[in-house]
Protein backbone atom coordinates (compact mmCIF):
# COMPACT_ATOMS: atom_id res chain seq x y z
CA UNK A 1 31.42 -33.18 36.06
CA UNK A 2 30.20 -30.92 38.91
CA UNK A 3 31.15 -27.84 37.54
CA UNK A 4 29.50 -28.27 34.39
CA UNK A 5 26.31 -26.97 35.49
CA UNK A 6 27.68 -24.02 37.44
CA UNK A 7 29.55 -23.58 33.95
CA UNK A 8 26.29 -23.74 32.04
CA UNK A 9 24.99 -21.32 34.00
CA UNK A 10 27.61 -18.73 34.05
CA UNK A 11 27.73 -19.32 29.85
CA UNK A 12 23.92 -18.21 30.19
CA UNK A 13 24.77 -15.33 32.55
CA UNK A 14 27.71 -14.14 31.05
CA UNK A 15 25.01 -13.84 27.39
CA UNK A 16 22.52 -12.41 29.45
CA UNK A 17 24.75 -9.71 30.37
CA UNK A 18 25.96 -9.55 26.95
CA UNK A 19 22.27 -9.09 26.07
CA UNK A 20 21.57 -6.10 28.03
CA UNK A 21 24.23 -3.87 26.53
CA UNK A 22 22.58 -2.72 23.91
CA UNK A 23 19.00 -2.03 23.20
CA UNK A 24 17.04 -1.39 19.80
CA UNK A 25 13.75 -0.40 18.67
CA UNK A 26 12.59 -0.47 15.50
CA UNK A 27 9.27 0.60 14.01
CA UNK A 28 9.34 -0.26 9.75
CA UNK A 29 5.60 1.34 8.36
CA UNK A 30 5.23 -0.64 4.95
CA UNK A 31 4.01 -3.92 2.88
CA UNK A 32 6.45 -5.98 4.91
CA UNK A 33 6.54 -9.69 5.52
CA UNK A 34 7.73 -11.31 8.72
CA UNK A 35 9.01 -14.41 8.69
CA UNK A 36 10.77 -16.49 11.95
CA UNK A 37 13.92 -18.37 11.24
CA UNK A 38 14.47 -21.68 14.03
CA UNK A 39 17.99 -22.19 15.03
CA UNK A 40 20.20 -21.80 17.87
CA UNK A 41 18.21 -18.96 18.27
CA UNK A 42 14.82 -17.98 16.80
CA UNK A 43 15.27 -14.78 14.70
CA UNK A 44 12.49 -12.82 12.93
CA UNK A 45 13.28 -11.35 9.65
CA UNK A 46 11.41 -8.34 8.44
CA UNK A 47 11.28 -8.11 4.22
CA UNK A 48 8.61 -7.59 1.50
CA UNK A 49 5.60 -8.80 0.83
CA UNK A 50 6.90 -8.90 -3.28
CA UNK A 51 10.93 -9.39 -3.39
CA UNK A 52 10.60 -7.47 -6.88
CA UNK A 53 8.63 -4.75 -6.15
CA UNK A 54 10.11 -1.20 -5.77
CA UNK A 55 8.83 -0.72 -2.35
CA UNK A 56 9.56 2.19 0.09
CA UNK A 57 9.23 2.16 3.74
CA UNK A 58 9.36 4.33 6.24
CA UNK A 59 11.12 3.68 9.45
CA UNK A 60 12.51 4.50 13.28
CA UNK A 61 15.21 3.23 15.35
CA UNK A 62 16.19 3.69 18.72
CA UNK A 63 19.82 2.94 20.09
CA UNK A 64 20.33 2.67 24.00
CA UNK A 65 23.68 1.56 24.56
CA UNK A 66 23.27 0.66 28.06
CA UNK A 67 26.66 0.49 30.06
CA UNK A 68 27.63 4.42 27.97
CA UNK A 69 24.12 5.51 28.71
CA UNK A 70 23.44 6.67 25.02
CA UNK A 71 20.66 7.00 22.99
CA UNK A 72 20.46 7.45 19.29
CA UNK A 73 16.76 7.87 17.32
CA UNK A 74 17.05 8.06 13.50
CA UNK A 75 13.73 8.86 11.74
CA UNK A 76 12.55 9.20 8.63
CA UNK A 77 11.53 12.88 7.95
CA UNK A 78 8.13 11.95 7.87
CA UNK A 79 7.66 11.40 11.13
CA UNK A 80 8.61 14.59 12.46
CA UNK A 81 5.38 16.64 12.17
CA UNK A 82 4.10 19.25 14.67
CA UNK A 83 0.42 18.03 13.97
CA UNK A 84 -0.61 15.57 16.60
CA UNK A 85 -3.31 14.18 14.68
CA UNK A 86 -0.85 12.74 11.96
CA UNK A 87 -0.78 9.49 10.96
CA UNK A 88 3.12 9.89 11.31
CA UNK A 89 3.11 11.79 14.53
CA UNK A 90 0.92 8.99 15.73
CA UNK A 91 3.88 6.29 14.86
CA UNK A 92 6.14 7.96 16.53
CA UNK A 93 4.42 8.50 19.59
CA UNK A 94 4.00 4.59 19.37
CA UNK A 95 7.78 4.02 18.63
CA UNK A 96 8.39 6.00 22.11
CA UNK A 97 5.73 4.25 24.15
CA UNK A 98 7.86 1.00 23.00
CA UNK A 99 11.44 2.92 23.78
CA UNK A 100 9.62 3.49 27.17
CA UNK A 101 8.68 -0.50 27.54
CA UNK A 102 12.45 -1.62 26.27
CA UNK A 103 13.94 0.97 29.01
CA UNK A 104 11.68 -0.41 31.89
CA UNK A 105 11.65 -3.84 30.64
CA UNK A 106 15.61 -3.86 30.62
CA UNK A 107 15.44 -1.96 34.15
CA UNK A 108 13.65 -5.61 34.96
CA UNK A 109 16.01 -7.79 33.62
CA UNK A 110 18.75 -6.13 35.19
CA UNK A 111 17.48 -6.37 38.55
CA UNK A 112 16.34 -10.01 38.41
CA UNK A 113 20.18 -10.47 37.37
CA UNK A 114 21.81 -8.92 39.78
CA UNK A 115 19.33 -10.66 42.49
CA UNK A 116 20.31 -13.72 40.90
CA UNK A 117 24.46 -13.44 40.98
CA UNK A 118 23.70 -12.47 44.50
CA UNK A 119 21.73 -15.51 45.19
CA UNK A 120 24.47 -17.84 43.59
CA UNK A 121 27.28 -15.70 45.03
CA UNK A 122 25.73 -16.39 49.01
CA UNK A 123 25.04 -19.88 47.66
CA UNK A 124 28.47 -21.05 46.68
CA UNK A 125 30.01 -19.19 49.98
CA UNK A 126 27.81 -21.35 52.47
C-alpha cells in the first residue's frame, strides 16, 4: 500500500512529461461553436454554429514538437498579407503572440518539473 501514492504520482509525472512533447496552436476565424465535453478529461470541441450549413473557415496551426525542436505553421493563404493593417495580418500576429505564450508557458512547466523530480529524487534518498 505504500507505494501506491509514489505510484500515483509517477503515473501523473510520467503524463505530464508526455504532455510537454508536443505543442499546438490553433487559431479557426469563423461561425464556430464551442462546446466542452466532461470525462476523464475535459475536452473542448470546436464545430459550427449550423451542422448543415456550407460554412468555410479560415485557420492556423502551429506544431512545436518539443524534445526534436521543430516547428511547423500551416496557414491559410489569407493570412499571409504584407499589409499590416489587415484584418488577416492582424490574426496572425495574434496566432504568434499565442505561439509566444505556449513556448514560454511550456518553458514554465518544464522547469517546475524538473524542480519537482529533483525534490522527490533528494526526498526518497534521505
Amino acid at each position: 500500500m505504500a507505494d501506491q501514492p509514489e505510484t500515483g504520482i509517477l503515473a501523473s509525472l510520467t503524463k505530464a512529461i508526455d504532455n510537454l512533447k508536443t505543442v499546438r496552436v490553433v487559431t479557426i476565424v469563423g461561425p464556430l461553436k464551442v462546446t466542452t465535453a466532461v470525462g476523464a478529461e475535459e475536452k473542448f470541441v470546436v464545430g459550427p454554429q449550423d451542422p448543415g450549413a456550407q460554412t468555410t473557415y479560415k485557420a492556423m496551426l502551429s506544431t512545436i514538437d518539443v524534445l526534436e525542436g521543430d516547428i511547423v505553421n500551416a496557414m491559410d493563404k489569407e493570412f499571409v498579407s504584407n499589409d499590416a493593417s489587415d484584418a488577416m495580418s492582424k490574426l496572425r500576429t495574434f496566432h504568434e503572440e499565442q505561439v509566444s505564450k505556449a513556448v514560454a508557458t511550456l518553458q514554465s512547466n518544464a522547469k517546475g518539473l524538473i524542480d519537482l523530480v529533483k525534490y522527490l529524487t533528494e526526498a526518497k534518498a534521505s
